[in-house]
N, C-alpha and C. Protein backbone atom coordinates (compact mmCIF):
# COMPACT_ATOMS: atom_id res chain seq x y z
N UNK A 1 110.05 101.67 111.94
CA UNK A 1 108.96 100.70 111.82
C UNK A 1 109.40 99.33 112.31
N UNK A 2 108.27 98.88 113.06
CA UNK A 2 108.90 97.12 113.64
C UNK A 2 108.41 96.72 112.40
N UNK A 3 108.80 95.45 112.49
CA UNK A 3 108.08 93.86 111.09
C UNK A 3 107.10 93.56 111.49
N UNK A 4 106.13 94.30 112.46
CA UNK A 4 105.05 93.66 112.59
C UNK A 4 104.08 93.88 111.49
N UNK A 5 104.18 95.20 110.58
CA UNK A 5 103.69 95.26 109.80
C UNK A 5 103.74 93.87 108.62
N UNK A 6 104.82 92.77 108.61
CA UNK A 6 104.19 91.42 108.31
C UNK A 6 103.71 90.72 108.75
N UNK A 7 103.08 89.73 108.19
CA UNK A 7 102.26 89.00 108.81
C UNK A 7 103.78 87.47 108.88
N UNK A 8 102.67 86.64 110.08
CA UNK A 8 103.77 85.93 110.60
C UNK A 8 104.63 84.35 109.21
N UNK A 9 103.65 84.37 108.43
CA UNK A 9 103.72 83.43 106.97
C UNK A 9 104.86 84.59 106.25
N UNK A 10 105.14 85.59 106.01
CA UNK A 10 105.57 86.76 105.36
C UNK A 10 107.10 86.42 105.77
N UNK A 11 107.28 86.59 107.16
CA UNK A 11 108.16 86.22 107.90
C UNK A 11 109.18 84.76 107.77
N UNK A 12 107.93 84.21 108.08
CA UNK A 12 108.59 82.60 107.97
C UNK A 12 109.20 82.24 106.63
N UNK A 13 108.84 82.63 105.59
CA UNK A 13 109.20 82.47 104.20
C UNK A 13 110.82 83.12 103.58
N UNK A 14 110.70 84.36 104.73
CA UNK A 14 112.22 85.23 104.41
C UNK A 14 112.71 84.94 105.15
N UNK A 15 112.90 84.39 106.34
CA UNK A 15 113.48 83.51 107.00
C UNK A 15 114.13 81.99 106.55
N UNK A 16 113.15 81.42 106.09
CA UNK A 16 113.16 80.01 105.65
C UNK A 16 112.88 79.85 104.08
N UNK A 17 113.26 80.74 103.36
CA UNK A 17 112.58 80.82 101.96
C UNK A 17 112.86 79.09 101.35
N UNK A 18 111.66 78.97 100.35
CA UNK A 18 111.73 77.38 100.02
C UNK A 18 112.37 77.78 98.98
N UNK A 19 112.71 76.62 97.62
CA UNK A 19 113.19 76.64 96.47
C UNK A 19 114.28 77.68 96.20
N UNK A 20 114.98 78.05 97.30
CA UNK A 20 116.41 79.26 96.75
C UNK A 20 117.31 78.34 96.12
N UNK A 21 118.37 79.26 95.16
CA UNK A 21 118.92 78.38 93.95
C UNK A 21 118.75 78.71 92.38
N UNK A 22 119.35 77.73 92.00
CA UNK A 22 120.19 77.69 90.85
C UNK A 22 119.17 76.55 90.11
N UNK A 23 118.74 76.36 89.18
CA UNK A 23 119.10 74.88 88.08
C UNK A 23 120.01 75.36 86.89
N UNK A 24 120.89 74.93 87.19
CA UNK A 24 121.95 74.79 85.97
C UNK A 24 120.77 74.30 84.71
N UNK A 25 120.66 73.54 84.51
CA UNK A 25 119.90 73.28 83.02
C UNK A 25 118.59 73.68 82.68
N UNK A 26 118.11 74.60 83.69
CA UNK A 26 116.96 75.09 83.73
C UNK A 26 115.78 74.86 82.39
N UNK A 27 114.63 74.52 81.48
CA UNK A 27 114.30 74.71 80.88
C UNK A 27 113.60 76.34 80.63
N UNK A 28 113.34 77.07 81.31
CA UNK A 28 113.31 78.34 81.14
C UNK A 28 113.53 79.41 82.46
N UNK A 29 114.51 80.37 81.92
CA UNK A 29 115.07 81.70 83.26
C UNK A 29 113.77 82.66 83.11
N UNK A 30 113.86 83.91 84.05
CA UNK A 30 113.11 84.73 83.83
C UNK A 30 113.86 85.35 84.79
N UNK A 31 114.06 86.75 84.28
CA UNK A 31 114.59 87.70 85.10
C UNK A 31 113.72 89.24 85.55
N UNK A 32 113.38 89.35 86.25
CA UNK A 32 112.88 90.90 86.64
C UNK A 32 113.61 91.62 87.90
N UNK A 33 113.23 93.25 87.28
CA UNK A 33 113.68 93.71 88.39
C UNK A 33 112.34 95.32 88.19
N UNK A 34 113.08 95.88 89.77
CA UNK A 34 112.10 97.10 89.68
C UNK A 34 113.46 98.39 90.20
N UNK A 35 113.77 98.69 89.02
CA UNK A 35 114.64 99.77 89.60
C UNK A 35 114.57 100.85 90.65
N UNK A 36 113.30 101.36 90.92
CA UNK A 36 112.85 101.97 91.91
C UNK A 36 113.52 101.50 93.40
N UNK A 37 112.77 100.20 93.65
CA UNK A 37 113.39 99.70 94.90
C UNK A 37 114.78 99.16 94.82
N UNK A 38 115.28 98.54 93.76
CA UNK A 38 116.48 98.11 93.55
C UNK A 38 116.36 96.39 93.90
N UNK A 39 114.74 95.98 93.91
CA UNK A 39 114.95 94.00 93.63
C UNK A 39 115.08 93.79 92.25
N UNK A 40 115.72 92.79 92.62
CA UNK A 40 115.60 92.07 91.19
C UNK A 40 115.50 90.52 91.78
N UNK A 41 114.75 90.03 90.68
CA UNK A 41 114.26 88.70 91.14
C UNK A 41 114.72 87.67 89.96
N UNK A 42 115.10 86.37 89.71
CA UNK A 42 115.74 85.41 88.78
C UNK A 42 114.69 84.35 88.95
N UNK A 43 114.68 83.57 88.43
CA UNK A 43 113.40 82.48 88.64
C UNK A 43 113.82 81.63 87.63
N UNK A 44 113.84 79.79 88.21
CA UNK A 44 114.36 79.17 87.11
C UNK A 44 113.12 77.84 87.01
N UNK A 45 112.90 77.68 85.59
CA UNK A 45 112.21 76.67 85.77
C UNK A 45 112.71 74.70 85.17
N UNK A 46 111.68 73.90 85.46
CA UNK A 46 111.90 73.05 84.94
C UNK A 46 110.43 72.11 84.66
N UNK A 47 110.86 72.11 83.44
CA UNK A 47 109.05 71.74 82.49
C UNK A 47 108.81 69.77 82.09
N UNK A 48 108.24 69.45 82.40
CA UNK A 48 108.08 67.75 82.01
C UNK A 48 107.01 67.55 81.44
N UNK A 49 106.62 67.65 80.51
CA UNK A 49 105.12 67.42 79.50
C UNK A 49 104.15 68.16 80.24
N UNK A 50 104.74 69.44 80.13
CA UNK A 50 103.49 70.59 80.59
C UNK A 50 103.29 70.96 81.92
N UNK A 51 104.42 70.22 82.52
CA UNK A 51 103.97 70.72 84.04
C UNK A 51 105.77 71.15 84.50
N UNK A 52 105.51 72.21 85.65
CA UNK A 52 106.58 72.74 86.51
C UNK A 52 107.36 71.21 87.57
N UNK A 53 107.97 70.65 86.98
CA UNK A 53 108.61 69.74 88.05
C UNK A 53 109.51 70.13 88.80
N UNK A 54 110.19 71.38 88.43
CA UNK A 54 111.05 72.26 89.50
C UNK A 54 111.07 73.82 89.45
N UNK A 55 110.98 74.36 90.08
CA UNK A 55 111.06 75.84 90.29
C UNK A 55 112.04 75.91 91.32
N UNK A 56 112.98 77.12 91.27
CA UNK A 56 113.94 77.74 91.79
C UNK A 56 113.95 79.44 91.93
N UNK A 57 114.56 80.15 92.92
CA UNK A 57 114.55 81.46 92.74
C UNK A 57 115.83 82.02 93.33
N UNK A 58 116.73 83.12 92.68
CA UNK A 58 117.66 84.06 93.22
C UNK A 58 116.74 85.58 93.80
N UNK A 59 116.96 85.83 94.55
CA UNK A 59 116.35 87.09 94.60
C UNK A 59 117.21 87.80 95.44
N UNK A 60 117.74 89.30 95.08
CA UNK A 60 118.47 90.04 95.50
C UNK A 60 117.68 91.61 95.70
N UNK A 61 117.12 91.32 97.07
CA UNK A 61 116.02 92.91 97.43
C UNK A 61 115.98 92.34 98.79
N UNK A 62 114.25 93.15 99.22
CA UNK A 62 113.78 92.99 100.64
C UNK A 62 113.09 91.75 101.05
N UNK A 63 112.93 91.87 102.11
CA UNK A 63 112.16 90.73 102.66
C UNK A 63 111.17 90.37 102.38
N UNK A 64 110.41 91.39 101.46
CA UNK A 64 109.01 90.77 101.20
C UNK A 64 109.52 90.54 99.65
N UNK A 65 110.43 90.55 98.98
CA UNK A 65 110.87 90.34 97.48
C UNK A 65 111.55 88.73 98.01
N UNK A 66 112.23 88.25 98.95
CA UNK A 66 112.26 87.06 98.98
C UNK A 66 111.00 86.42 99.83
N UNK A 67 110.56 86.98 100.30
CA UNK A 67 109.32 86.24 101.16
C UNK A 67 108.17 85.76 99.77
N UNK A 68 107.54 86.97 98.72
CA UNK A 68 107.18 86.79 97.67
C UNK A 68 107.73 85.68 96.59
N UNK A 69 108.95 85.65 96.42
CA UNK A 69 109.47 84.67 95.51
C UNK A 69 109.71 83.26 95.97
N UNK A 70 109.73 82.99 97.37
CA UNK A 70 109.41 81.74 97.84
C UNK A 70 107.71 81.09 97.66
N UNK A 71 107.03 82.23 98.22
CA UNK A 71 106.04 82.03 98.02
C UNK A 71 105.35 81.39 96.58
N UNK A 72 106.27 82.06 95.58
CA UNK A 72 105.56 81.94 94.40
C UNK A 72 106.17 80.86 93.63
N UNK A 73 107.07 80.42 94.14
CA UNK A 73 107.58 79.06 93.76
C UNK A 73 106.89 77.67 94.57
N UNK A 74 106.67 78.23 95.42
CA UNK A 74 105.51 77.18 96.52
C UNK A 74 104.28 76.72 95.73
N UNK A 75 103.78 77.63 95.13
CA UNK A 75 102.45 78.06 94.33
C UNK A 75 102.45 77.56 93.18
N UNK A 76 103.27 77.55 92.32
CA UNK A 76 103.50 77.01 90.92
C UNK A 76 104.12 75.73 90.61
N UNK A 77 104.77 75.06 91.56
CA UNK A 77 105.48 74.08 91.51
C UNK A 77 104.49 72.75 91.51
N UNK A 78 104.39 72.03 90.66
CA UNK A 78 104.19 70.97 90.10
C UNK A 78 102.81 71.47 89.43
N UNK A 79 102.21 72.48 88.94
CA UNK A 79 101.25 72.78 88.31
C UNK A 79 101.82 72.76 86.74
N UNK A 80 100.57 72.90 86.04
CA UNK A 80 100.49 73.24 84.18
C UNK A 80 101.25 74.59 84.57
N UNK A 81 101.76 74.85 82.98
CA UNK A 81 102.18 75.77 82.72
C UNK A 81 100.76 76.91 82.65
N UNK A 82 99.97 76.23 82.00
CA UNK A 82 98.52 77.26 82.23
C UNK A 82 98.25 77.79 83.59
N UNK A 83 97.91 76.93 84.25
CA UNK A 83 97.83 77.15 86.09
C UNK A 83 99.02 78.31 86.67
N UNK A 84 100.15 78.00 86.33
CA UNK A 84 100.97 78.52 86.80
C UNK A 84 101.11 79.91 86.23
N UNK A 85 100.85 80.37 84.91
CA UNK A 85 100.40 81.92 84.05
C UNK A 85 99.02 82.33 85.10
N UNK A 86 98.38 81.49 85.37
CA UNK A 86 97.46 82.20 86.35
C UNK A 86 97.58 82.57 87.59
N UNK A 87 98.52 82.43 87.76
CA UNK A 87 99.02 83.11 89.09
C UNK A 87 99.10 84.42 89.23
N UNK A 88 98.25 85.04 90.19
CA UNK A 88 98.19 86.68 90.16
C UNK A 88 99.29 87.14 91.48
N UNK A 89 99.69 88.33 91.48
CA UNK A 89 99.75 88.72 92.22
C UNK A 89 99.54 88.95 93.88
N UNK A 90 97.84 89.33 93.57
CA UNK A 90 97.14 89.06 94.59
C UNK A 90 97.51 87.67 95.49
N UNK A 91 97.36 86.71 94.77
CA UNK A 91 97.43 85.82 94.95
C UNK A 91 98.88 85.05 96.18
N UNK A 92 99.53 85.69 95.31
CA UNK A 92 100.71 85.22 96.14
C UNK A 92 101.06 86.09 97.62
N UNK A 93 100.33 87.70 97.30
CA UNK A 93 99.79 88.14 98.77
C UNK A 93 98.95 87.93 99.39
N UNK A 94 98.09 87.19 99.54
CA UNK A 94 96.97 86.99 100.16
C UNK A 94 97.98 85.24 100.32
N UNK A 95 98.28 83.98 100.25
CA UNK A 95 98.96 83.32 100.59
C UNK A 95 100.20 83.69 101.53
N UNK A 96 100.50 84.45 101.76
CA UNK A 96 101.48 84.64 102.81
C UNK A 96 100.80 85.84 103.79
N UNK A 97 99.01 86.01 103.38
CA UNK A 97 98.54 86.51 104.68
C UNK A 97 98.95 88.16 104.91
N UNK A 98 98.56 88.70 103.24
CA UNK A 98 98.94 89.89 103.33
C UNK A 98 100.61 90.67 103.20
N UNK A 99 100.45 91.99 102.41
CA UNK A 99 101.48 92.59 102.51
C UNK A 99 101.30 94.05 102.70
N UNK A 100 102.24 94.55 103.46
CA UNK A 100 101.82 96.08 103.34
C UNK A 100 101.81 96.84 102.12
N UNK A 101 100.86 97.81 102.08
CA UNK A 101 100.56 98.56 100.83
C UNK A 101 101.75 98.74 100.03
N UNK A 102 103.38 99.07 100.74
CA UNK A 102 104.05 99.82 100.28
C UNK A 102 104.82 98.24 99.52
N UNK A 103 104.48 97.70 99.94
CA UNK A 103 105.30 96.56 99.64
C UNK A 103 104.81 95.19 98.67
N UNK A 104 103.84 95.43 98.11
CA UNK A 104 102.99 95.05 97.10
C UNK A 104 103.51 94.71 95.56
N UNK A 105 104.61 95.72 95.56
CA UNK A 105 104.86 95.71 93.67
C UNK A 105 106.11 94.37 93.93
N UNK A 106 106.31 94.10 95.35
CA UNK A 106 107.05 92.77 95.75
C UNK A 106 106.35 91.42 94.89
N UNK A 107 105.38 91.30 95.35
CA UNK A 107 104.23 90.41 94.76
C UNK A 107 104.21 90.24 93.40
N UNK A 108 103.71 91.88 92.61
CA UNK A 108 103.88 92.14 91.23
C UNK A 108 104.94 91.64 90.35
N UNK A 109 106.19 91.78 91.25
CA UNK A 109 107.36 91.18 90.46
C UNK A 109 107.79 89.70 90.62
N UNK A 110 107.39 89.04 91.59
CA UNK A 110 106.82 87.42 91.64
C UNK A 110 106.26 86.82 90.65
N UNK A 111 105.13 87.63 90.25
CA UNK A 111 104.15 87.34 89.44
C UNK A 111 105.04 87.18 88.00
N UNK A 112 105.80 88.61 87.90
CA UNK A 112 106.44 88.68 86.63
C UNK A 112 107.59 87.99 86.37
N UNK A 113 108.29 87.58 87.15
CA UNK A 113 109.09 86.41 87.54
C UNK A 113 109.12 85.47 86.70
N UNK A 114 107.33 84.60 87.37
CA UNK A 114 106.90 83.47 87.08
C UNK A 114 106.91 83.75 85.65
N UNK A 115 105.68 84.79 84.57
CA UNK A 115 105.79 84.72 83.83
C UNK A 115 106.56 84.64 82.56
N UNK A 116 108.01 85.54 83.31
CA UNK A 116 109.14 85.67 82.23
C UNK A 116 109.83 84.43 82.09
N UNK A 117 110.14 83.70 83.33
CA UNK A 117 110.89 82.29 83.04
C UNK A 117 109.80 81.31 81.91
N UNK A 118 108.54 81.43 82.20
CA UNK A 118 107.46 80.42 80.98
C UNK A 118 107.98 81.05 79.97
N UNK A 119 108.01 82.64 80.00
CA UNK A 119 107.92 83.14 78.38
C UNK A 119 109.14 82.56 78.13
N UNK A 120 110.31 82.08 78.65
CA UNK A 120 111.98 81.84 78.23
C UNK A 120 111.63 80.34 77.47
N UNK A 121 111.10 79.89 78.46
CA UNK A 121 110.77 78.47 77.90
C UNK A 121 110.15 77.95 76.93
N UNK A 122 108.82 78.89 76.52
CA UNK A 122 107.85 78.70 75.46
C UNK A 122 109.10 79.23 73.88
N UNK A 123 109.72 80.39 74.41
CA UNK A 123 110.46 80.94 72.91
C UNK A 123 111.39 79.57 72.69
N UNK A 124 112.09 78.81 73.70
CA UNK A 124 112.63 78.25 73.25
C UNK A 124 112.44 76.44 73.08
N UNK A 125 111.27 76.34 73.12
CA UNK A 125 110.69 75.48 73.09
C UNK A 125 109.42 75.69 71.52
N UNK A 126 108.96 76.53 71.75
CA UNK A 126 107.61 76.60 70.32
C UNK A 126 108.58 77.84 69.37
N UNK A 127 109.50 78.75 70.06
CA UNK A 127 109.77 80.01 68.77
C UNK A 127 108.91 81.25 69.41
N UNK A 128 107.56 80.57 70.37
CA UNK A 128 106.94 81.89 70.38
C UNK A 128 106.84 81.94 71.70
N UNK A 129 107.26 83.29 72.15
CA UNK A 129 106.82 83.34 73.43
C UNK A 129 105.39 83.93 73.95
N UNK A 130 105.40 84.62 75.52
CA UNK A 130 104.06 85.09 75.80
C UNK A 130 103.83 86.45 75.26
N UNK A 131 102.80 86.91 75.31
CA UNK A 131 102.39 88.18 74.74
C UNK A 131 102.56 88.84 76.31
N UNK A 132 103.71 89.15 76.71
CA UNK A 132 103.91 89.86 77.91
C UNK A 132 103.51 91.18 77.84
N UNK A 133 102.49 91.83 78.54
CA UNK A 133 102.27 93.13 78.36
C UNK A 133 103.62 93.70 79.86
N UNK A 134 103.84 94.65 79.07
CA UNK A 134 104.90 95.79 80.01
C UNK A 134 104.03 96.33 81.39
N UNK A 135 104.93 95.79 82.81
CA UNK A 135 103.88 96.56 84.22
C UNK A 135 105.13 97.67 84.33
N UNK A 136 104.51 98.63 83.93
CA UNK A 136 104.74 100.36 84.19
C UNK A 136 103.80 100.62 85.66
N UNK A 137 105.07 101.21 86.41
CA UNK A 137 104.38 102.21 87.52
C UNK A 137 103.36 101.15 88.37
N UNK A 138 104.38 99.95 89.03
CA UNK A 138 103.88 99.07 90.04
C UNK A 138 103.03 99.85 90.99
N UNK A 139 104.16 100.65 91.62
CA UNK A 139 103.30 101.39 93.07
C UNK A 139 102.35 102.15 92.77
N UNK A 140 102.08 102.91 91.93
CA UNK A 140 100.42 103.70 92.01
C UNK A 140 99.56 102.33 91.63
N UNK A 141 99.69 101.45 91.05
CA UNK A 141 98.67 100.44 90.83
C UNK A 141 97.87 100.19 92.01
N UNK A 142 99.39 99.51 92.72
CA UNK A 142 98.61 99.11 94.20
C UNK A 142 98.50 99.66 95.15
N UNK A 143 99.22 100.59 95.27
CA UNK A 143 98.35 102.26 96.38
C UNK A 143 97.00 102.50 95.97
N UNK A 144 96.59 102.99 94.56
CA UNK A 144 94.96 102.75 94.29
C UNK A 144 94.22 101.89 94.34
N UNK A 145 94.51 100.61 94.41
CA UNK A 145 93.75 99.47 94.62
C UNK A 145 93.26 99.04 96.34
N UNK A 146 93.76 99.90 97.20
CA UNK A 146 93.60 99.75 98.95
C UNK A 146 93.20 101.32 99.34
């Protein structure tokens, strides 16, 4: 298969990914991975009276698992913590102009990324974190959804 199956934003992002890195003092981590494909994604945040003043990402997978996690640090960065829980999936594929079917649960774990570093931050900030529901079985999701 060529890469044309990405689109040319898809590209530019795993190429040039924004926010790669570390914050050492992070106010909240979030770690995911998808054993299937073998990404795993790290995501670090940094919170200032309710808003993302820094986002960071490690990501160790494919090109669309760092193309996705740039993306989704692009997306959330200087928003509410609310704004930034609303970040779908979709979302962060359709901003980089599409992904191939097979390569979708890339996105999914962006998404979950974002959410797990808030949930790090909220436990250790309020005691309580998010009511994270468990994503079982990424790829049939989004194979049935196209």
């Amino acid at each position: 298969m060529s890469n044309t199956q990405y689109s040319e934003k898809v590209m530019e992002h795993f190429m040039n990914p924004r926010n790669v890195g570390e914050i050492p003092d992070a106010d909240g981590v979030g770690t995911v991975g998808n054993p299937v494909c073998g990404d795993i994604m790290r995501m670090y945040i940094k919170v200032e009276n309710n808003v993302l003043t820094d986002v960071k990402f490690k990501t160790f997978g494919c090109g669309a698992a760092i193309a996705t996690s740039s993306m989704a640090t692009e997306l959330i960065k200087g928003k509410t913590i609310e704004e930034a829980l609303a970040l779908t999936n979709k979302a962060v594929a359709e901003a980089l102009g599409g992904l191939p079917p097979v390569k979708m649960h890339c996105s999914v774990l962006a998404e979950e990324a974002v959410q797990s570093a808030i949930d790090d931050y909220l436990k250790k900030t309020t005691g309580k974190g998010l009511d994270l529901k468990a994503h079982d079985d990424h790829e049939h999701q989004s194979e049935e959804e196209n």
